[in-house]
C-alpha atoms as a PDB file:
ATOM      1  CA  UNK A   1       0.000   0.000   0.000  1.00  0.00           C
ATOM      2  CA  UNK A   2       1.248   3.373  -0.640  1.00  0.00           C
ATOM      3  CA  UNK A   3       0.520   6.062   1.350  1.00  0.00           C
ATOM      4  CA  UNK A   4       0.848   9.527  -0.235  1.00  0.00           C
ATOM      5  CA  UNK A   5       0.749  12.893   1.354  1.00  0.00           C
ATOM      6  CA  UNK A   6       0.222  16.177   0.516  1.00  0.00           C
ATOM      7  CA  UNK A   7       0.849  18.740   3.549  1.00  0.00           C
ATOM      8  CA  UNK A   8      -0.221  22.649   3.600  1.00  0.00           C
ATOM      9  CA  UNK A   9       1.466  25.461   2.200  1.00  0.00           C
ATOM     10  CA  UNK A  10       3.745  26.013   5.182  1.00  0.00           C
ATOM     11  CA  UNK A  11       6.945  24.496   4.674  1.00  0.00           C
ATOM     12  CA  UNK A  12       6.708  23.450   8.941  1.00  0.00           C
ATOM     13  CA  UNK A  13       3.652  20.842   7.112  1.00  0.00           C
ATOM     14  CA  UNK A  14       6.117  18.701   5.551  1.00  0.00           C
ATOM     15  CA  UNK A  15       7.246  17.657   8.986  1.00  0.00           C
ATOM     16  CA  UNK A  16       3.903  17.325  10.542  1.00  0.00           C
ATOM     17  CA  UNK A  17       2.882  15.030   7.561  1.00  0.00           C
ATOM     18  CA  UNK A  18       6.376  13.019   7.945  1.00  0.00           C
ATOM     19  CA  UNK A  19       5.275  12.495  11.713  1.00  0.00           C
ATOM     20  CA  UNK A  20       1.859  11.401  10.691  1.00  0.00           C
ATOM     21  CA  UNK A  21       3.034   9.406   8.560  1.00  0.00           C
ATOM     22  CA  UNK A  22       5.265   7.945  10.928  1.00  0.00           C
ATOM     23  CA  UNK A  23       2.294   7.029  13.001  1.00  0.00           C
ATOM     24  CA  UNK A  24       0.759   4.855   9.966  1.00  0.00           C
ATOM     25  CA  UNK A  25       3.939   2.762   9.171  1.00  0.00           C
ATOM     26  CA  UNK A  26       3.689  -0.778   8.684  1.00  0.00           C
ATOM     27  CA  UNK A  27       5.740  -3.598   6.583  1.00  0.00           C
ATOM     28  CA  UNK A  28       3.239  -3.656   3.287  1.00  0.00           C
ATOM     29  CA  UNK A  29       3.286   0.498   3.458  1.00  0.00           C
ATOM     30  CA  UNK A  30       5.332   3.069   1.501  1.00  0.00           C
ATOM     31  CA  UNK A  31       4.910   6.473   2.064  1.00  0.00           C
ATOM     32  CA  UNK A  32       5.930   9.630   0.223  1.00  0.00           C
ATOM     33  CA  UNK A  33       5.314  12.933   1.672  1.00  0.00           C
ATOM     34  CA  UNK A  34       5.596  15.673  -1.759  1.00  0.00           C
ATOM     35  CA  UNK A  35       8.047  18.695  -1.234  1.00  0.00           C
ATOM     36  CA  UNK A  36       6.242  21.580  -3.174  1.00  0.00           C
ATOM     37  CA  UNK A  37       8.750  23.980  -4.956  1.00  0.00           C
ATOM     38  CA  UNK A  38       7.893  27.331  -3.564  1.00  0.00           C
ATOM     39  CA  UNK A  39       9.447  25.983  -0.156  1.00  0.00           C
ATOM     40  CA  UNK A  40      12.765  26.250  -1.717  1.00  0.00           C
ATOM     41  CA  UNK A  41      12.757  30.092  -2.465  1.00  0.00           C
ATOM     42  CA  UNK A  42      10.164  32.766  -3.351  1.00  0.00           C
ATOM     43  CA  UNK A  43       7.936  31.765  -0.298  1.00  0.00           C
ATOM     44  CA  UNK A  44       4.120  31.250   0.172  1.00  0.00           C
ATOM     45  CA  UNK A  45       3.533  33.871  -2.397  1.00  0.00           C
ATOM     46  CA  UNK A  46       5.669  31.661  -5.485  1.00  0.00           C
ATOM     47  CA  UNK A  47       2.902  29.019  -4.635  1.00  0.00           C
ATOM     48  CA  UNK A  48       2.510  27.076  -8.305  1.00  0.00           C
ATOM     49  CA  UNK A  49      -1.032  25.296  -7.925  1.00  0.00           C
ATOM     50  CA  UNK A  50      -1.279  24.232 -11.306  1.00  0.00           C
ATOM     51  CA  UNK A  51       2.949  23.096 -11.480  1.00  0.00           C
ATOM     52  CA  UNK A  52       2.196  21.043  -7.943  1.00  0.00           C
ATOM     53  CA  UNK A  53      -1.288  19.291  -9.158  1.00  0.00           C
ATOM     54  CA  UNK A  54       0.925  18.391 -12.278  1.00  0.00           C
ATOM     55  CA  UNK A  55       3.917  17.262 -10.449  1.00  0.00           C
ATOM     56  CA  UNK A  56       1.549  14.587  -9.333  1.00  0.00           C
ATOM     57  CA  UNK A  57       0.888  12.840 -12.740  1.00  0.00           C
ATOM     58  CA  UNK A  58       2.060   8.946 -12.818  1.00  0.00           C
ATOM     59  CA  UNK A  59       1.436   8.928  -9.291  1.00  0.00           C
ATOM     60  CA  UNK A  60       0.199   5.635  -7.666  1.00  0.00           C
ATOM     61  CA  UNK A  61      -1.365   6.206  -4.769  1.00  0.00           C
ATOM     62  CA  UNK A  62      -3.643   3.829  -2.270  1.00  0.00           C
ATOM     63  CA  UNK A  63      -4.596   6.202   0.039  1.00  0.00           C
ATOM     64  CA  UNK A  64      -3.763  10.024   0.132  1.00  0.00           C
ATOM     65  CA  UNK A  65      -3.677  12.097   3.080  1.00  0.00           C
ATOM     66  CA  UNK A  66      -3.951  16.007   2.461  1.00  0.00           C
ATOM     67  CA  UNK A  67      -3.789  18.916   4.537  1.00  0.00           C
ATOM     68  CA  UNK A  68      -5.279  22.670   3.797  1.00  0.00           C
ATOM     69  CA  UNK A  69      -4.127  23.112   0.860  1.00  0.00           C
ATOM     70  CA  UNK A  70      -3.412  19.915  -0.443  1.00  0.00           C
ATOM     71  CA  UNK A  71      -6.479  18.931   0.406  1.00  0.00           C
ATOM     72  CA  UNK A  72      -7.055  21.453  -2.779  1.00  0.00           C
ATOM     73  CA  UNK A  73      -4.171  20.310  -4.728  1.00  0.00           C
ATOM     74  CA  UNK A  74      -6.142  16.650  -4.168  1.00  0.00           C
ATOM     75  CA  UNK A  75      -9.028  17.159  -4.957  1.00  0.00           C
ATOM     76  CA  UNK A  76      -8.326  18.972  -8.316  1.00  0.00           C
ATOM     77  CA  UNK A  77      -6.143  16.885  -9.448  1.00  0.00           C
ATOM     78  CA  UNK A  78      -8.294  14.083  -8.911  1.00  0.00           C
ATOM     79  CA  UNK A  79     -11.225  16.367 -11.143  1.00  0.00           C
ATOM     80  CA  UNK A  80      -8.483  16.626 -13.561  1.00  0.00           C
ATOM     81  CA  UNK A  81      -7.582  12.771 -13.525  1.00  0.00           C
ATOM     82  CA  UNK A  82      -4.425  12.915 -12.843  1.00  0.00           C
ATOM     83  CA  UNK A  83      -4.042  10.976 -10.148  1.00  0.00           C
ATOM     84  CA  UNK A  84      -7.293   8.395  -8.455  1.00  0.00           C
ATOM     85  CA  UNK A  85      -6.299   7.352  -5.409  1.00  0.00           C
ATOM     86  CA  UNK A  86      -8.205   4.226  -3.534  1.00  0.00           C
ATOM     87  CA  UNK A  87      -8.929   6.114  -0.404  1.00  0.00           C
ATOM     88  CA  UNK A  88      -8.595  10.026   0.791  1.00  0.00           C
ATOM     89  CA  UNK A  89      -8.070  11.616   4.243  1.00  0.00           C
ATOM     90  CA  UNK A  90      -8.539  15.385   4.141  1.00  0.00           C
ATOM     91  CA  UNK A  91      -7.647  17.117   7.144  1.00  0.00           C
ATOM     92  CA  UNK A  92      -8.379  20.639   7.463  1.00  0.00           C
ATOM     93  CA  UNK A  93     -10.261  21.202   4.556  1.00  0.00           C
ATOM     94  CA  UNK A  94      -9.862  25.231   3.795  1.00  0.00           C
ATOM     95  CA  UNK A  95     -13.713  25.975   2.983  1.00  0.00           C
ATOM     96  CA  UNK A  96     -12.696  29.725   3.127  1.00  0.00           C
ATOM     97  CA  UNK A  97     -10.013  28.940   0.750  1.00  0.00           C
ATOM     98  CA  UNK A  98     -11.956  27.427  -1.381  1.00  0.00           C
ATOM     99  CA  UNK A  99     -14.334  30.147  -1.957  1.00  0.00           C
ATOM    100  CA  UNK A 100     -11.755  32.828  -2.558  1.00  0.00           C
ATOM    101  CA  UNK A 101     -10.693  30.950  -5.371  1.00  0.00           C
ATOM    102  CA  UNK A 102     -14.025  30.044  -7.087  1.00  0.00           C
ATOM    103  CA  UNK A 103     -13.476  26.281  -5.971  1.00  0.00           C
ATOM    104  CA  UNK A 104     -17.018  24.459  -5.858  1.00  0.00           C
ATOM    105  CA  UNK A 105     -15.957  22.302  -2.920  1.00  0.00           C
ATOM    106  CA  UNK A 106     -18.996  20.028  -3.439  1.00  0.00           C
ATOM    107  CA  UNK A 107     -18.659  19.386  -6.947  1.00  0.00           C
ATOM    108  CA  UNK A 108     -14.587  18.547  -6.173  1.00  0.00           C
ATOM    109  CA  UNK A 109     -15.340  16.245  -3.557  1.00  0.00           C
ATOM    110  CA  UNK A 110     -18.548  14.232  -5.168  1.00  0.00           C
ATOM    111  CA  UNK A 111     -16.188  13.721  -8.253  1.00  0.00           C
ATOM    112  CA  UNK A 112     -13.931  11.013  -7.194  1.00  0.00           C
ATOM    113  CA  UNK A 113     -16.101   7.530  -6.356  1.00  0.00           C
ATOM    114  CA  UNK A 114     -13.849   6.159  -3.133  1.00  0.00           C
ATOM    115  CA  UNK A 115     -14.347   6.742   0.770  1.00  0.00           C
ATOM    116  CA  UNK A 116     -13.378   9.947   1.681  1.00  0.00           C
ATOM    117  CA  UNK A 117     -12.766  11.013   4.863  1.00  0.00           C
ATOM    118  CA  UNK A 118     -12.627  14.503   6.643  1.00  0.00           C
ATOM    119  CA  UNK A 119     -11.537  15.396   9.862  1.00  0.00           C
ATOM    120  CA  UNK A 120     -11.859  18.934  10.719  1.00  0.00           C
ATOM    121  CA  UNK A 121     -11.251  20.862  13.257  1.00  0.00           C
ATOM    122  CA  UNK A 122     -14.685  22.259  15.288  1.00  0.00           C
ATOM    123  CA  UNK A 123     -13.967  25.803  15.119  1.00  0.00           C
ATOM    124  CA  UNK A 124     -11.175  25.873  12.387  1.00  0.00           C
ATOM    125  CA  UNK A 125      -9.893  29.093  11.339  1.00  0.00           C
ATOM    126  CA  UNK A 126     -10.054  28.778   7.596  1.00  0.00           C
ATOM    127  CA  UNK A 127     -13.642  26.645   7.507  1.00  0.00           C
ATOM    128  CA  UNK A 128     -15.544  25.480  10.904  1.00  0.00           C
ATOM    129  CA  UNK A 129     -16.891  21.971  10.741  1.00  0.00           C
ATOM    130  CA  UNK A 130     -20.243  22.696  10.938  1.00  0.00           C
ATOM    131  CA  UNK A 131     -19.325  24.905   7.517  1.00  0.00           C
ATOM    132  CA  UNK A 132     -18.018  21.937   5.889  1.00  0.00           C
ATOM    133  CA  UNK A 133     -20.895  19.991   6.435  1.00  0.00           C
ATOM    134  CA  UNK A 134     -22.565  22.275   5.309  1.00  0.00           C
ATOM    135  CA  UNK A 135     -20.873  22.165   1.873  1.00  0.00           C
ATOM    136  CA  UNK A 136     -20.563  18.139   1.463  1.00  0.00           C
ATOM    137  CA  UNK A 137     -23.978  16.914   3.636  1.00  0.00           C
ATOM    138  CA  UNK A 138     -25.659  14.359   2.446  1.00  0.00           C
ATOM    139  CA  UNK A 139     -22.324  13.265  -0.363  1.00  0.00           C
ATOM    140  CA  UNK A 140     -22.129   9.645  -1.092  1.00  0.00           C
ATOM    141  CA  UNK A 141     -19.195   8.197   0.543  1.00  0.00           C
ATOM    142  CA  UNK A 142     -17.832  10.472   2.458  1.00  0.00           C
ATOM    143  CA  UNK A 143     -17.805  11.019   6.558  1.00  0.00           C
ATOM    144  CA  UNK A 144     -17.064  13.925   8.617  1.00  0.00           C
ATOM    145  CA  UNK A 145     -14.897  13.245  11.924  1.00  0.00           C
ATOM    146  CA  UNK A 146     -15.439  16.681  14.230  1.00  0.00           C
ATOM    147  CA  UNK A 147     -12.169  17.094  16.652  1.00  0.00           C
ATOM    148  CA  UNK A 148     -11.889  19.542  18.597  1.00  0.00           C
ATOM    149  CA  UNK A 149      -9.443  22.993  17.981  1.00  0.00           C
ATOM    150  CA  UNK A 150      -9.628  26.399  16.703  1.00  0.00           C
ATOM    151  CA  UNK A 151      -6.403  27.078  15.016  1.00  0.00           C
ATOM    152  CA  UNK A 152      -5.957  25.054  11.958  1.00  0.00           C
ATOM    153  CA  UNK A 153      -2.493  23.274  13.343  1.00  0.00           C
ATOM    154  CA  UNK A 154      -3.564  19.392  13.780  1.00  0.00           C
ATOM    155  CA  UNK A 155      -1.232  18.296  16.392  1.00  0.00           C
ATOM    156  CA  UNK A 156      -2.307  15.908  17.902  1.00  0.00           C
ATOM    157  CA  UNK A 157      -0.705  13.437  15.336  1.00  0.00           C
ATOM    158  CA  UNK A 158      -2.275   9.909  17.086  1.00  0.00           C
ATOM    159  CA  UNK A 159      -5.713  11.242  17.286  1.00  0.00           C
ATOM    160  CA  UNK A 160      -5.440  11.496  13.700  1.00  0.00           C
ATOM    161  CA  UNK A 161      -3.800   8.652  13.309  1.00  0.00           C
ATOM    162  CA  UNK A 162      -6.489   6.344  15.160  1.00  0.00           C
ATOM    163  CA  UNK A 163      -9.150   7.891  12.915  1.00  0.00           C
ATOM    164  CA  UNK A 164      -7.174   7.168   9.544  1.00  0.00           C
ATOM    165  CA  UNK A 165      -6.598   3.738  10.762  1.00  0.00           C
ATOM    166  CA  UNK A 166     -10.295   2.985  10.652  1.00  0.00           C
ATOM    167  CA  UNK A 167     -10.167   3.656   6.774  1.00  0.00           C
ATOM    168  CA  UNK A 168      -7.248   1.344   6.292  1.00  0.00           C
END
């Protein structure tokens, strides 16, 4: 099985999704955690959506973990059929974000036919859980795991871990 992440767009995110990934290992498991380009000059503002969904093509993935804004980077490039991963894990799903950029979040999600699961924080900064369920209620395969926090950061790497490990 190989386990593919996709962190946020702070460069700190790589090493949170190394950690959780850490938590996940097991002998019939590879795991690849993507470095995005803009972390190696330029900054948040060099961000290359469109170069990082791409990056992804020939990927084979079992189960994809994403984080803020690869949870975006996922989800398009799944629309776009570059990459169709067996399972997702979206953590921190940026509603907000998606708005500001004239993302349909619902129409992204409902497009790839495998489990999906969310787990957002209650009171997240960038999209509450009670906003995403508003956006995905009532979408075919997918569940909604409420934790609770108000800041968008995810540490608590084996509470995540425990709910991923029910989708495995």
């Amino acid at each position: 099985m190989h386990i593919y992440a996709l962190p946020g767009i702070n460069q700190k995110t790589e090493k949170w999704a190394t950690n959780l990934l850490k938590e996940l290992e097991g002998p019939d498991r590879t795991m690849t955690v993507q470095h995005y380009a803009h972390w190696d000059g330029g900054g948040e503002q060099c961000l290359d959506l469109k170069g990082e969904i791409e990056s992804l093509n020939g990927r084979d993935i079992d189960l994809l973990i994403a984080k803020s804004l690869g949870v975006m980077i996922a989800l398009i490039a799944c629309d776009k059929g570059i990459i169709a991963p067996k399972k997702m894990v979206l953590i921190g799903t940026p509603v907000t974000g998606f708005r500001e950029k004239g993302l349909d979040l619902r129409q992204l999600a409902a497009g790839p036919d495998i489990p999906l699961l969310f787990i957002q924080q209650a009171q997240d900064i960038v999209g509450s859980c009670a906003s995403l369920r508003q956006e995905i209620s009532g979408m075919k395969g997918a569940e909604i795991v409420e934790i609770p926090g108000d800041n968008h950061q995810y540490k608590d790497l084996k509470l995540l871990a425990r709910h991923i490990k029910k989708l495995l």
